[in-house]
Protein backbone atom coordinates (compact mmCIF):
# COMPACT_ATOMS: atom_id res chain seq x y z
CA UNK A 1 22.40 4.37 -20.29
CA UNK A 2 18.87 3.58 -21.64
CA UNK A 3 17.73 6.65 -23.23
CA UNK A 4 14.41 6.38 -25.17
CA UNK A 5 14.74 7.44 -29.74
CA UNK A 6 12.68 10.38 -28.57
CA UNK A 7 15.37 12.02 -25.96
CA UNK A 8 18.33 10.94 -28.08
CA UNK A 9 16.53 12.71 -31.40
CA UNK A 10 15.95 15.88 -29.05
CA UNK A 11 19.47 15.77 -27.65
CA UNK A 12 20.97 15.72 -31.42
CA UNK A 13 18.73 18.96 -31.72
CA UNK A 14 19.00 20.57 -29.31
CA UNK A 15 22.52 20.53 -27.86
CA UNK A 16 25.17 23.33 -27.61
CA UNK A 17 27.41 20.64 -26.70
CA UNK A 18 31.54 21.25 -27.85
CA UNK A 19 33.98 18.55 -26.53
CA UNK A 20 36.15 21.72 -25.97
CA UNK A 21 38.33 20.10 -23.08
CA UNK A 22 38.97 16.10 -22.19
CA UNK A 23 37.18 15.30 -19.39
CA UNK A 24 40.91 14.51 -17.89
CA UNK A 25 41.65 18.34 -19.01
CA UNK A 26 39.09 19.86 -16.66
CA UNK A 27 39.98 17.19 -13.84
CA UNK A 28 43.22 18.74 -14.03
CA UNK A 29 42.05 22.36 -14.29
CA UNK A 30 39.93 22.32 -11.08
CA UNK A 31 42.12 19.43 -9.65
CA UNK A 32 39.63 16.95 -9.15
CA UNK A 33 42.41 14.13 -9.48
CA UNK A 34 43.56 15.72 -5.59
CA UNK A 35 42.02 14.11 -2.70
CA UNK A 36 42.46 17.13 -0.78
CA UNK A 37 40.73 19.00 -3.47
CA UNK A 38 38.21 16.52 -4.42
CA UNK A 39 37.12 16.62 -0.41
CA UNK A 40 36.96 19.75 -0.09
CA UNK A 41 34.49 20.34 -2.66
CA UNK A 42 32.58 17.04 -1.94
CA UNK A 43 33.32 16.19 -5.53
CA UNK A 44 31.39 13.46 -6.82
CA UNK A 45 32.52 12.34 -9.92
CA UNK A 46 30.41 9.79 -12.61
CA UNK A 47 31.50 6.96 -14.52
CA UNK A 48 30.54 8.39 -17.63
CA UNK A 49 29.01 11.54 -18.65
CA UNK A 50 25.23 11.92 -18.53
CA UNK A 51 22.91 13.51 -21.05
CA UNK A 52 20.77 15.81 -19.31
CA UNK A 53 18.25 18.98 -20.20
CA UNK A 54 19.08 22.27 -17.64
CA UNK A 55 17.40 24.94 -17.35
CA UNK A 56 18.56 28.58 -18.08
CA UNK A 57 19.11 31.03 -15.60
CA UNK A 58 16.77 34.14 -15.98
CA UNK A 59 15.10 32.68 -18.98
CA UNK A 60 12.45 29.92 -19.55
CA UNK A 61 15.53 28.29 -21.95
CA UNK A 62 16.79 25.33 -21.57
CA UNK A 63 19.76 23.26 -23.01
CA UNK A 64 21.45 20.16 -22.87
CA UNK A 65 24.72 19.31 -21.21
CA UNK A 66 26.54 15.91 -20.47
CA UNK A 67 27.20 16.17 -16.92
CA UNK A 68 30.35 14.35 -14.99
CA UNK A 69 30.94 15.83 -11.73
CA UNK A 70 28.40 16.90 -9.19
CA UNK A 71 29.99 19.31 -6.36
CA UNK A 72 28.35 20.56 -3.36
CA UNK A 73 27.79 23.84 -5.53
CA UNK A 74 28.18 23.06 -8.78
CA UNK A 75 27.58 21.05 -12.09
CA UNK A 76 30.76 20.06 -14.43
CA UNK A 77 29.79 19.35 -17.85
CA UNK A 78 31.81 16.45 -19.89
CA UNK A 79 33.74 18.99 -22.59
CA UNK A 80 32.00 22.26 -22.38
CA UNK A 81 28.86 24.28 -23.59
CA UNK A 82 28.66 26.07 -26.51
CA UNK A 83 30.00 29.21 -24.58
CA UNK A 84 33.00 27.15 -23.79
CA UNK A 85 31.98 26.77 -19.74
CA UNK A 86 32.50 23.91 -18.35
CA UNK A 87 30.25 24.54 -14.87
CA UNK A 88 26.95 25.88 -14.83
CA UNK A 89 28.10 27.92 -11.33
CA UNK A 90 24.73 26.57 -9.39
CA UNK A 91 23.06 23.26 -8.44
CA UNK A 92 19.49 25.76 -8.62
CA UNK A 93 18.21 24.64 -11.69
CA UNK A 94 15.50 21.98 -12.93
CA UNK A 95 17.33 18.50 -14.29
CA UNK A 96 15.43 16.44 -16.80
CA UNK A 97 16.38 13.15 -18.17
CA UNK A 98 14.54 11.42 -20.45
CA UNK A 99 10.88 12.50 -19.30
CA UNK A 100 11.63 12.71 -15.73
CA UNK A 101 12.17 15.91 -14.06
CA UNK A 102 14.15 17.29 -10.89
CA UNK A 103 13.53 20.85 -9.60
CA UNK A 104 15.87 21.75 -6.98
CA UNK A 105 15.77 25.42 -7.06
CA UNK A 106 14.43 25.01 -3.94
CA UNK A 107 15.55 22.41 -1.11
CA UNK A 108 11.88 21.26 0.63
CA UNK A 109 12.36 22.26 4.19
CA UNK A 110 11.86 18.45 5.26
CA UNK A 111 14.38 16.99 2.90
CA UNK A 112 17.05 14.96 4.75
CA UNK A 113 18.95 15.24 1.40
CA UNK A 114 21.47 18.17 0.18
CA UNK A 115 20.60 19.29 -3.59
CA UNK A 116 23.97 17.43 -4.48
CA UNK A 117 22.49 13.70 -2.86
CA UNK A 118 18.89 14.77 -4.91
CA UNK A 119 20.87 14.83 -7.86
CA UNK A 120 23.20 12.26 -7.58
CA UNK A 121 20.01 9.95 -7.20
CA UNK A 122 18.05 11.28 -9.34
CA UNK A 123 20.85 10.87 -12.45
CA UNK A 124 21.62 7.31 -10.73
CA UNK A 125 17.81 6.29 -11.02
CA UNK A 126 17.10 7.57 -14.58
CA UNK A 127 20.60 6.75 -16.29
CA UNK A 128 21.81 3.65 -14.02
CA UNK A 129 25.03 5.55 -14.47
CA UNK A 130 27.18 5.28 -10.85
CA UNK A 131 28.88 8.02 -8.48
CA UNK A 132 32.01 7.83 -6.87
CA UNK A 133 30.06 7.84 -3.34
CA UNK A 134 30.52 4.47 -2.40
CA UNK A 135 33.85 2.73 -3.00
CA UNK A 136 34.30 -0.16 -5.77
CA UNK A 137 33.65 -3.79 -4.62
CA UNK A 138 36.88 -5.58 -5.54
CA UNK A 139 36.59 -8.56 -8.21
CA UNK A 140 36.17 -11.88 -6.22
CA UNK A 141 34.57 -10.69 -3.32
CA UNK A 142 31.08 -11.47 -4.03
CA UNK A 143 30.36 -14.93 -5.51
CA UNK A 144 26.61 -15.56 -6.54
């Protein structure tokens, strides 16, 4: 991730981030680690966490979480908040990173994409990090 001084300074400040739980903890809590599960909930899981600025429910707050799994409902944070949750229970919230801003509180009536997809891409095009969407290439297969 390429995050500019001026976002990491403001995370530093700013975040009610608590590495509570391993990120392997909460996989096992909601079972992410079960295909079954992991289906059923269209769990899409990132390489790494992701820094990102979400805003508040009922309040013009905001605070910062690193993110790690993207349901078709929810957001899973890397650790926990400083509440101790480890979901924020809703993909209807604004997502910043670094300067750039997602509102999906409200799905455009043209968008082809779920809320989860805006995301995904959205965290994919302003942290390079990658999804579990597509599967990995193995080693050797591509020769340049």
């Amino acid at each position: 991730m390429r995050y500019s001084d001026s976002w990491l300074g403001k995370i530093r400040v700013s975040s009610n981030f608590y590495q509570r739980y391993s990120w392997n903890e909460i996989c096992k809590r909601y079972r992410f680690d079960e295909d079954s599960i992991k289906k059923h909930h269209k769990a899409v899981i990132l390489d790494e966490g992701v820094w990102m600025e979400i805003s508040r429910f009922f309040s013009d707050g905001w605070h910062f979480e690193k993110v790690r799994c993207i349901t078709e409902h929810d957001v899973y944070f890397d650790g926990s908040d400083s509440t101790g949750a480890i979901a924020m229970g809703s993909l209807d919230h604004i997502f910043k990173i670094d300067g750039h801003t997602l509102d999906i509180r409200r799905l455009p009536e043209n968008s082809e994409k779920t809320k989860q997809e805006l995301l995904l891409d959205f965290i994919n095009t302003y942290s390079g990090v990658l999804d579990n969407r597509l599967p990995l290439i193995p080693k050797g297969i591509l020769k340049v």
